[in-house]
Each structure stands twice: as structure tokens, then as C-alpha cells.
PDB file of N, CA and C in Angstrom:
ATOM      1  N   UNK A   1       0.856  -1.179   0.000  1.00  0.00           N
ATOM      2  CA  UNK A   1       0.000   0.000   0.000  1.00  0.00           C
ATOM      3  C   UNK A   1       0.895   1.233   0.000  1.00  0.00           C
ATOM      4  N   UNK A   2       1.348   1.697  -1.380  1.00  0.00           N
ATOM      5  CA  UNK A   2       1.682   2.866  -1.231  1.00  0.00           C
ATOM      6  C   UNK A   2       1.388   4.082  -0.646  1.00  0.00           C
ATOM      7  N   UNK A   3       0.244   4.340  -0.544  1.00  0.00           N
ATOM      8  CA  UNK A   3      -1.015   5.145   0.228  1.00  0.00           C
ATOM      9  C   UNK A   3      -0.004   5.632   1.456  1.00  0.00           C
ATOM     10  N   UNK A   4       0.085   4.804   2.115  1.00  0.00           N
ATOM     11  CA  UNK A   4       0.927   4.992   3.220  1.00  0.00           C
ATOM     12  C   UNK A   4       2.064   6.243   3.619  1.00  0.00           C
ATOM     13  N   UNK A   5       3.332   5.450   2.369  1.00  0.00           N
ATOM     14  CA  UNK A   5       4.021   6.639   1.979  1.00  0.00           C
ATOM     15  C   UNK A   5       3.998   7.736   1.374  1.00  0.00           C
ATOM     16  N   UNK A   6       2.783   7.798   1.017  1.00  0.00           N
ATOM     17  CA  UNK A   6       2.234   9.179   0.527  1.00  0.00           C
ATOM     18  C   UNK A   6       1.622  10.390   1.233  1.00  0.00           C
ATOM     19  N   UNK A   7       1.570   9.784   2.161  1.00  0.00           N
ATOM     20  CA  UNK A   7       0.732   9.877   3.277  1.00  0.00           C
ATOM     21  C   UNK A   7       1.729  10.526   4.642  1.00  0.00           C
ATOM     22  N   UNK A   8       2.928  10.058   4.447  1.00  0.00           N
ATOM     23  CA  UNK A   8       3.931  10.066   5.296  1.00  0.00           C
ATOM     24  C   UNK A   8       4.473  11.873   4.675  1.00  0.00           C
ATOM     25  N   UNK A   9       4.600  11.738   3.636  1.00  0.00           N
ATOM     26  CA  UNK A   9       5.039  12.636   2.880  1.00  0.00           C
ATOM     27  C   UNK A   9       4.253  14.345   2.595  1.00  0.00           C
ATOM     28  N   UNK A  10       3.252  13.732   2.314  1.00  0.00           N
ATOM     29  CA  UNK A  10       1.748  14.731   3.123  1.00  0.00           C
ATOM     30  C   UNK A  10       2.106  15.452   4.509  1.00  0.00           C
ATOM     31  N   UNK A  11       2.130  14.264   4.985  1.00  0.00           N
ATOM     32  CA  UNK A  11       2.581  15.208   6.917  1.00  0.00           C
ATOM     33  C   UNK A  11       3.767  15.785   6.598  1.00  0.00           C
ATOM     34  N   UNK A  12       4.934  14.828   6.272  1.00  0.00           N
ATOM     35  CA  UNK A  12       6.218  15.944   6.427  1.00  0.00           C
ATOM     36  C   UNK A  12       5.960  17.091   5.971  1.00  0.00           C
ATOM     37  N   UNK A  13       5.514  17.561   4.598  1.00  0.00           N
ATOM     38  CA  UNK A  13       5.207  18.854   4.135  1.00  0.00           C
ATOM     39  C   UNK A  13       4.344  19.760   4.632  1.00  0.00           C
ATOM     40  N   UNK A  14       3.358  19.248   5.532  1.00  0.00           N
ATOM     41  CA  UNK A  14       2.066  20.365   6.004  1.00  0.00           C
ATOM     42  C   UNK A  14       3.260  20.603   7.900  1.00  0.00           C
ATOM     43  N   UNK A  15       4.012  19.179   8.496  1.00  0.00           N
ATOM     44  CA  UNK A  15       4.638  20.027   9.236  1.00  0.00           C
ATOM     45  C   UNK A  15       5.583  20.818   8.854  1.00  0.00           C
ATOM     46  N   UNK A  16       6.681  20.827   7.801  1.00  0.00           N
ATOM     47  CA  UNK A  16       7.418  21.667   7.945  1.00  0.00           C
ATOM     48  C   UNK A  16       6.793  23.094   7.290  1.00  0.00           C
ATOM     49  N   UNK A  17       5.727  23.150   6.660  1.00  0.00           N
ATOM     50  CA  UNK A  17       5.165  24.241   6.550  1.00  0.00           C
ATOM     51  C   UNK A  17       4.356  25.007   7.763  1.00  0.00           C
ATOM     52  N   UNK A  18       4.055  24.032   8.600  1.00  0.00           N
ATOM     53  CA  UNK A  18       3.177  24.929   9.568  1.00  0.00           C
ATOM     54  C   UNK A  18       4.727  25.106  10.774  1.00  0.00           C
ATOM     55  N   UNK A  19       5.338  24.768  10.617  1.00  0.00           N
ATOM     56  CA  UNK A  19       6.911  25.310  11.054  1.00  0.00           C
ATOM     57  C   UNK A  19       7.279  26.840  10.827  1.00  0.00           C
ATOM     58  N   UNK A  20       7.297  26.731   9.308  1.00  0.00           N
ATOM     59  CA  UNK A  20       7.621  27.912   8.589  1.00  0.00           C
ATOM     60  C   UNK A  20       6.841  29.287   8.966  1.00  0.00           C
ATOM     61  N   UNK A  21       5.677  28.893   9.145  1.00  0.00           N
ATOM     62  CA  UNK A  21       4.449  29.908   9.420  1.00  0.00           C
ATOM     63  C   UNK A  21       4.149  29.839  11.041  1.00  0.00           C
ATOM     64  N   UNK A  22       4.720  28.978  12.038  1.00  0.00           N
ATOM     65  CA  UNK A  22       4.299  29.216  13.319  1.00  0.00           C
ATOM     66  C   UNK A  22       2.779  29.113  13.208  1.00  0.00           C
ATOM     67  N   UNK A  23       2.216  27.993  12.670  1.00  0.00           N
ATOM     68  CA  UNK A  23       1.200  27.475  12.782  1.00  0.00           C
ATOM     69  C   UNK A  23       1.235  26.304  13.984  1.00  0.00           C
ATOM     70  N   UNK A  24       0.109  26.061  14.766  1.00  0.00           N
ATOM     71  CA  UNK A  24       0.289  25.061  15.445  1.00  0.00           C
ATOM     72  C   UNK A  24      -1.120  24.475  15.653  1.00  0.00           C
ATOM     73  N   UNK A  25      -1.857  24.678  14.551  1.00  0.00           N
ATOM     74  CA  UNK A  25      -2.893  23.511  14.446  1.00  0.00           C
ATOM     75  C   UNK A  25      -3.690  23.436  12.956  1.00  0.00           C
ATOM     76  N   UNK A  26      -3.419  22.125  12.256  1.00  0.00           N
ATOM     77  CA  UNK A  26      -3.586  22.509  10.757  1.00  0.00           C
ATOM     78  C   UNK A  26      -5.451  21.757  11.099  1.00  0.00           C
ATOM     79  N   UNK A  27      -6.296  22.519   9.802  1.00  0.00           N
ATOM     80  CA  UNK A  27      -7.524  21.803  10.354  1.00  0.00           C
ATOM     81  C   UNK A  27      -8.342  21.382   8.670  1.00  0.00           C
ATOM     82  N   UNK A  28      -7.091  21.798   7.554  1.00  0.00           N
ATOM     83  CA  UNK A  28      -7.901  20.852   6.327  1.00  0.00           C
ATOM     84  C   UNK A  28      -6.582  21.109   5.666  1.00  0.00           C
ATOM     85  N   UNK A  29      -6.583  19.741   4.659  1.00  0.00           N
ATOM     86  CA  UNK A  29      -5.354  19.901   4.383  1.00  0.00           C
ATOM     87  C   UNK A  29      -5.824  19.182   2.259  1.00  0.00           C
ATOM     88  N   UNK A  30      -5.942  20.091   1.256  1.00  0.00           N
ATOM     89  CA  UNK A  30      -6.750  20.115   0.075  1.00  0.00           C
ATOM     90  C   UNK A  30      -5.510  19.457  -0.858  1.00  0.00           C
ATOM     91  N   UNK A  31      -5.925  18.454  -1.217  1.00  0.00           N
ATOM     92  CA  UNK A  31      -4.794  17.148  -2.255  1.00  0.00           C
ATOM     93  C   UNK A  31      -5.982  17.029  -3.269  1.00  0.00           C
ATOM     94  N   UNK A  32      -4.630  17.149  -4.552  1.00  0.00           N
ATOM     95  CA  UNK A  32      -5.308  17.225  -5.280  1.00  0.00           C
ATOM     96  C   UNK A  32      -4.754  15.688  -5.906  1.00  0.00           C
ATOM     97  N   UNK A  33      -5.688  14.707  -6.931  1.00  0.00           N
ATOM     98  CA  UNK A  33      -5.002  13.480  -7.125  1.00  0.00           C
ATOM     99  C   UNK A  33      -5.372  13.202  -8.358  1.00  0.00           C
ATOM    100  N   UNK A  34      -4.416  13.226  -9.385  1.00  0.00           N
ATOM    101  CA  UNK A  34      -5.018  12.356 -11.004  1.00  0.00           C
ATOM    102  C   UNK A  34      -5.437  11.034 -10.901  1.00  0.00           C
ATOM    103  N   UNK A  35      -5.999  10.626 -12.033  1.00  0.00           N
ATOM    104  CA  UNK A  35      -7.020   9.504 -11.624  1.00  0.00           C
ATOM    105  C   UNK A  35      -5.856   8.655 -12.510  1.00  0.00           C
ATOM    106  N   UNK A  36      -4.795   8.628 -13.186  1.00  0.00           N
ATOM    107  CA  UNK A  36      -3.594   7.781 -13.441  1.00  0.00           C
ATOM    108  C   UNK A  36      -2.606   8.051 -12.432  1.00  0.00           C
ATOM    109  N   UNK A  37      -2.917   8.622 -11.061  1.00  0.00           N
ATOM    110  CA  UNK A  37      -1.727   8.489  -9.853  1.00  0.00           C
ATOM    111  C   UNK A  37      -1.065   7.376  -9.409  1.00  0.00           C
ATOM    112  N   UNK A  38      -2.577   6.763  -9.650  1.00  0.00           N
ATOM    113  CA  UNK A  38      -2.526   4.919  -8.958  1.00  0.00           C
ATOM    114  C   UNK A  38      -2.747   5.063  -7.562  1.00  0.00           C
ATOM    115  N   UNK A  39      -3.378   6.131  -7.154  1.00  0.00           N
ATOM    116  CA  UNK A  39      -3.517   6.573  -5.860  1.00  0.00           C
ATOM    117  C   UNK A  39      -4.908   6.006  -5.368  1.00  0.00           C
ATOM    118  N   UNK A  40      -5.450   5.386  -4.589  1.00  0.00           N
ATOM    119  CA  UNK A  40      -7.154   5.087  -4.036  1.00  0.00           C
ATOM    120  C   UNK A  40      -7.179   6.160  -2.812  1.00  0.00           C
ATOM    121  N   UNK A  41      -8.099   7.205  -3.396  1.00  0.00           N
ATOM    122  CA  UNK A  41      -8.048   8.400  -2.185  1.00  0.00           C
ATOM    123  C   UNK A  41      -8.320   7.460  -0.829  1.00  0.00           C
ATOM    124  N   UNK A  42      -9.418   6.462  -0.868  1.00  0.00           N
ATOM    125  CA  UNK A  42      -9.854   6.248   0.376  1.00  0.00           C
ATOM    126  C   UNK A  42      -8.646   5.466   1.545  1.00  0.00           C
ATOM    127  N   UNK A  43      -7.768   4.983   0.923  1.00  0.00           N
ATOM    128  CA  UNK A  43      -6.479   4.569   1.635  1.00  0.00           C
ATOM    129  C   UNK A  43      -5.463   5.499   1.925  1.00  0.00           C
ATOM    130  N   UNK A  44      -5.717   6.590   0.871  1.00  0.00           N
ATOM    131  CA  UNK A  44      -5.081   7.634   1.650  1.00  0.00           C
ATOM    132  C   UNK A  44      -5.665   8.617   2.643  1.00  0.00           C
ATOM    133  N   UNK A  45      -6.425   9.019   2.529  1.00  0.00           N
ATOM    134  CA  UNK A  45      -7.039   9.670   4.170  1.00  0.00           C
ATOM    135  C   UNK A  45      -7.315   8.479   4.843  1.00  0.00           C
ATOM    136  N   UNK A  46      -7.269   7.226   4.651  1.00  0.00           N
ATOM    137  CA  UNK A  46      -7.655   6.406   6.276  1.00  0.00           C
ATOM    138  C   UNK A  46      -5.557   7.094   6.640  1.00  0.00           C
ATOM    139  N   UNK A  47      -4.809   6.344   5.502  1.00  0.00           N
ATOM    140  CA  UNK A  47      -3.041   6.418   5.998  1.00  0.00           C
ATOM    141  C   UNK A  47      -3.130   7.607   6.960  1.00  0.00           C
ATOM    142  N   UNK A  48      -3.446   8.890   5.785  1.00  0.00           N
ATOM    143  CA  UNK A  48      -3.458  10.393   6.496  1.00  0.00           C
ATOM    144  C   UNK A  48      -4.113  10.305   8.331  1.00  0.00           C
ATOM    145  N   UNK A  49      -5.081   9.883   8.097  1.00  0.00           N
ATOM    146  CA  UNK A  49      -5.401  10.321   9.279  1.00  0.00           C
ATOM    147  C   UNK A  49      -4.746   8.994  10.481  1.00  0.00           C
ATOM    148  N   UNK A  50      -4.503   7.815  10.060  1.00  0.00           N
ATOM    149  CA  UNK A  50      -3.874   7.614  11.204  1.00  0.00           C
ATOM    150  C   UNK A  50      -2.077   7.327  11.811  1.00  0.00           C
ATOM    151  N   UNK A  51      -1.413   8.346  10.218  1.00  0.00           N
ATOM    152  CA  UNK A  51      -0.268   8.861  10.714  1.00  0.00           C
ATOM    153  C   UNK A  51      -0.201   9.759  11.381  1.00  0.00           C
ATOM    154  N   UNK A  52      -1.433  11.079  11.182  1.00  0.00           N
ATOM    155  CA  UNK A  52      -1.180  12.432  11.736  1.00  0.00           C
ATOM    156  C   UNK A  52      -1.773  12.724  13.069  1.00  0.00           C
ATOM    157  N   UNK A  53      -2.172  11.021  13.667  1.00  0.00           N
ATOM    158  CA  UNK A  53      -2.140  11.483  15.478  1.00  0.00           C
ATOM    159  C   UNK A  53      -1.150  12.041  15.878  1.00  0.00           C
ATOM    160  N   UNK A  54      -0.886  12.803  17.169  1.00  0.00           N
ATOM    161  CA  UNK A  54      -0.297  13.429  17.959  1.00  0.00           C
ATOM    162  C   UNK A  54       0.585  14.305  16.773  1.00  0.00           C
ATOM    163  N   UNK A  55       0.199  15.027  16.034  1.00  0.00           N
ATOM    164  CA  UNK A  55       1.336  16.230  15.316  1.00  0.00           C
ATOM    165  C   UNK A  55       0.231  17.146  15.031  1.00  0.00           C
ATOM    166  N   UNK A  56       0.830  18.398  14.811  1.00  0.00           N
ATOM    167  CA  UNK A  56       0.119  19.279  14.590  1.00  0.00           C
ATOM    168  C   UNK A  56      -1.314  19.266  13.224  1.00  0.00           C
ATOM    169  N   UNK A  57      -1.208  17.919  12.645  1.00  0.00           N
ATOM    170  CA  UNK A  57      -2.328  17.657  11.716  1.00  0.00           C
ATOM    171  C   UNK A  57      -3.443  16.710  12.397  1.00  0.00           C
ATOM    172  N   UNK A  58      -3.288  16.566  13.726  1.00  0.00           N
ATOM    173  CA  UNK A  58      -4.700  15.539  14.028  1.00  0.00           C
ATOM    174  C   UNK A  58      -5.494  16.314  13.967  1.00  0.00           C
ATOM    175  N   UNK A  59      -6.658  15.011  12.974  1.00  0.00           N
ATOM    176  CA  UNK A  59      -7.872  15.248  12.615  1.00  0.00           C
ATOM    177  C   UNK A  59      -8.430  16.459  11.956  1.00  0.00           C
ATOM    178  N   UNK A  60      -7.146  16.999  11.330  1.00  0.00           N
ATOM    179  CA  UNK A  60      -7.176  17.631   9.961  1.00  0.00           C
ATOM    180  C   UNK A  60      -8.206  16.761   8.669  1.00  0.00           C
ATOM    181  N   UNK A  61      -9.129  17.268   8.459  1.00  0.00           N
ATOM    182  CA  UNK A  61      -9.666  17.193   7.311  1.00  0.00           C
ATOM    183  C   UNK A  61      -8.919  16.816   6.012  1.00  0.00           C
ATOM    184  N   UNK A  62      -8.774  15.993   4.955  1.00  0.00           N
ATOM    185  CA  UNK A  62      -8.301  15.656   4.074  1.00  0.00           C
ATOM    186  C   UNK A  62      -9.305  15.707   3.200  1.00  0.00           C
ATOM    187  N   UNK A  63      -8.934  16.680   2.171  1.00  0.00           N
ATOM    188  CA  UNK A  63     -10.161  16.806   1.461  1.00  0.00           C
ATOM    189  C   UNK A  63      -9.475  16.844  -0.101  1.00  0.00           C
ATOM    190  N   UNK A  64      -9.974  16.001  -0.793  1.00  0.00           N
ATOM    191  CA  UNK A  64      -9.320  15.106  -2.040  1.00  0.00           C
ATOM    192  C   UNK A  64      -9.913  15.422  -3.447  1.00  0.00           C
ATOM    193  N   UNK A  65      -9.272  16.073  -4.295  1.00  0.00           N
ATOM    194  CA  UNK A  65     -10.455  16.642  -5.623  1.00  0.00           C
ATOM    195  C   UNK A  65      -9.526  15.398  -6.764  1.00  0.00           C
ATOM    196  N   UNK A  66     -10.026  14.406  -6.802  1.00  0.00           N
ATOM    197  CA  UNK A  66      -9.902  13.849  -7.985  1.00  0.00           C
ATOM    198  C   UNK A  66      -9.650  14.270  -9.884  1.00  0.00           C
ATOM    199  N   UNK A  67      -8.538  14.512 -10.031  1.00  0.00           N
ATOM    200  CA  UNK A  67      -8.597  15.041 -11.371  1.00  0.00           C
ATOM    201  C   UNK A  67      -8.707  13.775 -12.586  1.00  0.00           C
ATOM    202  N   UNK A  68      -9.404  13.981 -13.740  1.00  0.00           N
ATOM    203  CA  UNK A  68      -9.860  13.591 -14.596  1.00  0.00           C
ATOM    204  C   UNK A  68      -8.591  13.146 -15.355  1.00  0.00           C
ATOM    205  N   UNK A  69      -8.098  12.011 -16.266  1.00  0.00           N
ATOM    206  CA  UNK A  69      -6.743  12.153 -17.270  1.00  0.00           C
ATOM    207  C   UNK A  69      -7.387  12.783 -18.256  1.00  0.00           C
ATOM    208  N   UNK A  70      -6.836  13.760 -18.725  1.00  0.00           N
ATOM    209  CA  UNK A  70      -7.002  14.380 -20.200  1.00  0.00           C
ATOM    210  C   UNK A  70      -6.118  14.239 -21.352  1.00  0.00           C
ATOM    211  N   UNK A  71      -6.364  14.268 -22.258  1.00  0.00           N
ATOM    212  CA  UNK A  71      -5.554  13.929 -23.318  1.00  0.00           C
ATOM    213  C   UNK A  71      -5.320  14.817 -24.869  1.00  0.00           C
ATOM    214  N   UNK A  72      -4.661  15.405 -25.384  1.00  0.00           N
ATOM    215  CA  UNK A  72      -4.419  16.172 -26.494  1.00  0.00           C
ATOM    216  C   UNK A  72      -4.259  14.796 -27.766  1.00  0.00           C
ATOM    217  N   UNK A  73      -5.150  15.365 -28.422  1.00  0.00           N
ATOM    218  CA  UNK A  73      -5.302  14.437 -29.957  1.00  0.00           C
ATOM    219  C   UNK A  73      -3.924  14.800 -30.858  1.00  0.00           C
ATOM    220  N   UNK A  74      -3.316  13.824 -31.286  1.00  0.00           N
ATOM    221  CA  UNK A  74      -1.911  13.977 -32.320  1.00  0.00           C
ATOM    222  C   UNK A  74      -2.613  14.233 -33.556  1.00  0.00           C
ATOM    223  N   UNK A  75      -3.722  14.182 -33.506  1.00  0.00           N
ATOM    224  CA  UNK A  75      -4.172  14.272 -35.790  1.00  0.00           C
ATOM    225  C   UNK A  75      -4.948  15.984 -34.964  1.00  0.00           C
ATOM    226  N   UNK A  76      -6.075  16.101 -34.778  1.00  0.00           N
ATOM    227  CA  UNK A  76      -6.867  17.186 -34.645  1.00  0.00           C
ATOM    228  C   UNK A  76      -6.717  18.299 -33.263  1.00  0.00           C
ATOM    229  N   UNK A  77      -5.444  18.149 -32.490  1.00  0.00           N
ATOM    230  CA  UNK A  77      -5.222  19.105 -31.542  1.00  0.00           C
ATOM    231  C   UNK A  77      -6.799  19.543 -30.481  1.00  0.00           C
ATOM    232  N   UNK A  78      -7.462  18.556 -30.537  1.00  0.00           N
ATOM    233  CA  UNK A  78      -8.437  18.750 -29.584  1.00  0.00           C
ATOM    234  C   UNK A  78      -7.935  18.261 -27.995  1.00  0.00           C
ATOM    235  N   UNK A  79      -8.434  18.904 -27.317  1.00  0.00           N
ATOM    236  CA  UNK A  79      -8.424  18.218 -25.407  1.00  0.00           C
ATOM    237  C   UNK A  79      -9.461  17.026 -25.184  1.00  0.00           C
ATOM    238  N   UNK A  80      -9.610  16.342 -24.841  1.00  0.00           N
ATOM    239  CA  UNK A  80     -10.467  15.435 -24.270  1.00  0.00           C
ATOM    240  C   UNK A  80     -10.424  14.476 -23.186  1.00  0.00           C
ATOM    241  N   UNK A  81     -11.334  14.275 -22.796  1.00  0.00           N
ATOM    242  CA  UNK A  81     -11.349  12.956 -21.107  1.00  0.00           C
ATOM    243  C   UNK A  81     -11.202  11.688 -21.608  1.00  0.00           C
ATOM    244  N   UNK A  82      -9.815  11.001 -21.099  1.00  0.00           N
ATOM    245  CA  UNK A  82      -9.490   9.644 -21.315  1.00  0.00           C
ATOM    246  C   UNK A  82     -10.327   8.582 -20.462  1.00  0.00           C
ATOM    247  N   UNK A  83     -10.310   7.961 -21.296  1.00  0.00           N
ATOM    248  CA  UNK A  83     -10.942   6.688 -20.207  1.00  0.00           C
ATOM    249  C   UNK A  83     -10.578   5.926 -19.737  1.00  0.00           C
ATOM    250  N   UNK A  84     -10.597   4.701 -19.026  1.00  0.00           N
ATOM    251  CA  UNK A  84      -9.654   4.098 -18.095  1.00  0.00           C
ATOM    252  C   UNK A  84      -8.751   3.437 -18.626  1.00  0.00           C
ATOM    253  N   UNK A  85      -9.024   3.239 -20.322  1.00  0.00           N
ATOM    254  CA  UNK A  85      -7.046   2.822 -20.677  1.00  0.00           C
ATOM    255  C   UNK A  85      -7.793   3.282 -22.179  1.00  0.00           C
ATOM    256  N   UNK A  86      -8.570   4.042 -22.653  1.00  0.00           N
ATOM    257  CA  UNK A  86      -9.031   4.533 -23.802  1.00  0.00           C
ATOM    258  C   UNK A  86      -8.159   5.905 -24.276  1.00  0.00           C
ATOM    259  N   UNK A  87      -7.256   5.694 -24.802  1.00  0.00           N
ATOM    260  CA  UNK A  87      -6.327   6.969 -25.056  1.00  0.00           C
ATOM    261  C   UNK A  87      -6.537   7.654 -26.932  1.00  0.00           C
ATOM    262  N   UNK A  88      -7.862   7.312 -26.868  1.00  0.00           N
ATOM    263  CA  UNK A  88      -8.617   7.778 -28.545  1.00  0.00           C
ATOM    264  C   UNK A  88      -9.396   8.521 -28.538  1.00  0.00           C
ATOM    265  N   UNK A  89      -9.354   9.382 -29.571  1.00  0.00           N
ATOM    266  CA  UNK A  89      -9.833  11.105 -29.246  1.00  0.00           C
ATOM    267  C   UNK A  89     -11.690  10.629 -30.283  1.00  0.00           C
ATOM    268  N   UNK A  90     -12.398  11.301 -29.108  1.00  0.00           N
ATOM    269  CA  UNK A  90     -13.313  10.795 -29.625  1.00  0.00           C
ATOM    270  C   UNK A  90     -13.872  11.628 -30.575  1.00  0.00           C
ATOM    271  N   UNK A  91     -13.395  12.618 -31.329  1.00  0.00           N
ATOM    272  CA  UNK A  91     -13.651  13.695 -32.606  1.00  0.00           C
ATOM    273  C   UNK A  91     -13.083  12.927 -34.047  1.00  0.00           C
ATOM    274  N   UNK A  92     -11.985  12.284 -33.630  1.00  0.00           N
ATOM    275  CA  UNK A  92     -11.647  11.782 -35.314  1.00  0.00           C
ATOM    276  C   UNK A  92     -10.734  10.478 -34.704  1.00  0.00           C
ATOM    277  N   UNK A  93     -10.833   9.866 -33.530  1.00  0.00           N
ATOM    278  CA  UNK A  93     -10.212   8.687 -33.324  1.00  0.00           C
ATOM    279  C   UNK A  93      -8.306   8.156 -33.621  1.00  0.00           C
ATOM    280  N   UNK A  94      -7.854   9.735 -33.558  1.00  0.00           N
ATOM    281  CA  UNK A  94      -6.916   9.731 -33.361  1.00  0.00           C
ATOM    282  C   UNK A  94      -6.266   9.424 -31.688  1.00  0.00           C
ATOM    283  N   UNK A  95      -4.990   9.048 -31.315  1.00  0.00           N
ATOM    284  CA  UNK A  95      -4.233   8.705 -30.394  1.00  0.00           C
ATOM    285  C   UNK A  95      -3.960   9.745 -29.512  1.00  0.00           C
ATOM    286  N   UNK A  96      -3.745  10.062 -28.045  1.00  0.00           N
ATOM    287  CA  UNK A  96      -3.734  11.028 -27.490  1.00  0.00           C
ATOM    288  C   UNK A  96      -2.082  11.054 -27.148  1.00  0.00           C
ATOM    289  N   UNK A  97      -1.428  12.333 -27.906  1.00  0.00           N
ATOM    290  CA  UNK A  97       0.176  12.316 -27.849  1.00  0.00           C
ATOM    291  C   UNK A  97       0.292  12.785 -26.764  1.00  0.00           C
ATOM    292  N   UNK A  98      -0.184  13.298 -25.829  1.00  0.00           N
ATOM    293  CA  UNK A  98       0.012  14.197 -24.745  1.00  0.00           C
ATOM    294  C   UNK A  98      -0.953  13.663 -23.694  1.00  0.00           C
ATOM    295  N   UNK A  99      -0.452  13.410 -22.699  1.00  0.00           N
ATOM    296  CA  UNK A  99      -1.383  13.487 -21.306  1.00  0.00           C
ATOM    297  C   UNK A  99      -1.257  15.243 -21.043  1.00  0.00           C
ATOM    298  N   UNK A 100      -2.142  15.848 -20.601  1.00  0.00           N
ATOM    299  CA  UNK A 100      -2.525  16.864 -20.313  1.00  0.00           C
ATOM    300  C   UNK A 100      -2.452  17.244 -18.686  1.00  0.00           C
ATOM    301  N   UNK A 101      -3.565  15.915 -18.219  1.00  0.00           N
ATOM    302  CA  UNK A 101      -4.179  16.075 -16.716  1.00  0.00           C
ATOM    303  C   UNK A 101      -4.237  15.044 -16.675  1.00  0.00           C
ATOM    304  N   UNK A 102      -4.156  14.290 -15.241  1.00  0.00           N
ATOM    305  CA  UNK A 102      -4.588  12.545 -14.496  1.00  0.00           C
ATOM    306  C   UNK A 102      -3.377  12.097 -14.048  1.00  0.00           C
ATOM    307  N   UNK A 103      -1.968  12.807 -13.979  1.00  0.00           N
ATOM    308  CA  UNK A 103      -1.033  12.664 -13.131  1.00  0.00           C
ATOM    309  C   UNK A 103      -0.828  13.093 -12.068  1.00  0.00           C
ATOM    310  N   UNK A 104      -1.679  14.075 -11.680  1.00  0.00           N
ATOM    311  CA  UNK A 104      -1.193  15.258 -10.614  1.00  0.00           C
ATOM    312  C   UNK A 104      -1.151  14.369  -9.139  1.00  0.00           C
ATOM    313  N   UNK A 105      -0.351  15.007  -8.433  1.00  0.00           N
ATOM    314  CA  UNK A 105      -0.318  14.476  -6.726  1.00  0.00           C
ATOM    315  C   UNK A 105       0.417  15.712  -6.151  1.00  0.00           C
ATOM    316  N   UNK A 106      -0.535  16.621  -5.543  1.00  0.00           N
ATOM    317  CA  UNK A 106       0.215  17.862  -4.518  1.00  0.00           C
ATOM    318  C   UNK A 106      -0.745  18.412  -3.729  1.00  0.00           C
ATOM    319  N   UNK A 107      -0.465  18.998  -3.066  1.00  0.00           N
ATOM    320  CA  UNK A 107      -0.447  19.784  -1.701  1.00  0.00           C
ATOM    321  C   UNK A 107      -1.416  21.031  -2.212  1.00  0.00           C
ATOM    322  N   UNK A 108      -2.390  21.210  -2.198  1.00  0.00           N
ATOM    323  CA  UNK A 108      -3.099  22.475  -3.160  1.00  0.00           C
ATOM    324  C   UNK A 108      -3.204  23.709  -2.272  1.00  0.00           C
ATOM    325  N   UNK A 109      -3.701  23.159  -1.199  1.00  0.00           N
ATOM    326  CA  UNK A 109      -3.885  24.175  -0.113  1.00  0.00           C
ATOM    327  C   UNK A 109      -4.129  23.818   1.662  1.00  0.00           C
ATOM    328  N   UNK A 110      -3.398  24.263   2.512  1.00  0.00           N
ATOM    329  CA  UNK A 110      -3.565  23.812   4.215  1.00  0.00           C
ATOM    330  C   UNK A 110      -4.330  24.920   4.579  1.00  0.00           C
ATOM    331  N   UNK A 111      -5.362  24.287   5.666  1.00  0.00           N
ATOM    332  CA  UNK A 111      -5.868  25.572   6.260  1.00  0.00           C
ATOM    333  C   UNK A 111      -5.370  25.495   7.637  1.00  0.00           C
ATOM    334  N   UNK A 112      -5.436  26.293   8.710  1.00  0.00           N
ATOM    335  CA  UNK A 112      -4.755  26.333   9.846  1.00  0.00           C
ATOM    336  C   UNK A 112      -5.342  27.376  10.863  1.00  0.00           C
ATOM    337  N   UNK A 113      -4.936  26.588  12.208  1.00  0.00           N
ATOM    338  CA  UNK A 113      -5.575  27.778  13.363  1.00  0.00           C
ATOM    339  C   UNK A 113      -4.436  28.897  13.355  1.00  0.00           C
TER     340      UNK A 113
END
């Protein structure tokens, strides 16, 4: 379960940021996750929340916006939503040369007391 270490990595960054800022109680913490991360949000906020007992993130909110994979067409330069291994542009059934969006994994925004 990678989840875990992702998770681990999550805290290090929201503590050494609430370090930086003399924060000392984080209370939502906004991840954003492509849907080709290989990430299952729900294993990561269970990880999240039961690494971040006793640190300045308990029972911080984890609040998870799933991004879509998108894909740029190689024949007709259109954008479009890939499907779960469908990488064909559904305007002229060309191949998608470009991932666009559905990789992302970061830190979008902490909120804090």
C-alpha cells in the first residue's frame, strides 16, 4: 500500500510548513489526485489520518479533488477525457500524444488555526 508513503510525505510537508508559518494547528489539508496516480483516495485519508495522530495535523480534514486524465489528440489538436485505458480522441479517433491532466499528486492548499 503505497497510500501509506504518501501519506507520510503529506505530513512531512504540512509540518514543515506549519513550522515555517508558526502554525500550530492545521484543520484541512486540500490534495489534489489524477485519476492515473494509482492513488485510491480512500487509503489515503484512512493512511493520512492515522499517521497524523499526535502532530500538529490531528484530525485535519483531508479533502481530495480527484482530477480527470485528459488527453491532447496527435491528428486534430483537440483536449479530451481519457478513459480508463481509452487513449482515442473521440472527434476523429486519433491517439492522445500528450497526457494533459490525471497525473497530478500535490499539496493544493492547508488551512490552519
Amino acid at each position: 500500500m503505497h497510500e501509506l508513503s504518501i501519506a507520510q510525505s503529506l505530513l512531512k510537508i504540512v509540518e514543515d510548513e506549519s513550522k515555517k508559518h508558526g502554525v500550530s494547528r492545521v484543520t484541512r489539508v486540500q490534495v489534489r489526485i489524477g485519476t492515473l496516480s494509482a492513488v485510491v483516495p480512500e487509503a489515503l485519508s484512512f493512511s493520512f489520518e492515522v499517521i497524523s495522530e499526535r502532530t500538529v495535523a490531528e484530525g485535519a480534514e483531508l479533502d481530495i479533488e480527484v482530477v480527470p486524465a485528459r488527453g491532447r489528440c496527435q491528428n486534430c489538436n483537440i483536449d479530451f477525457e481519457v478513459g480508463s485505458s481509452f487513449f482515442l480522441c473521440p472527434k476523429c479517433g486519433g491517439i492522445a500524444s500528450e497526457i494533459i491532466s490525471g497525473k497530478e499528486l500535490e499539496i493544493s492548499h492547508i488551512e490552519a488555526e
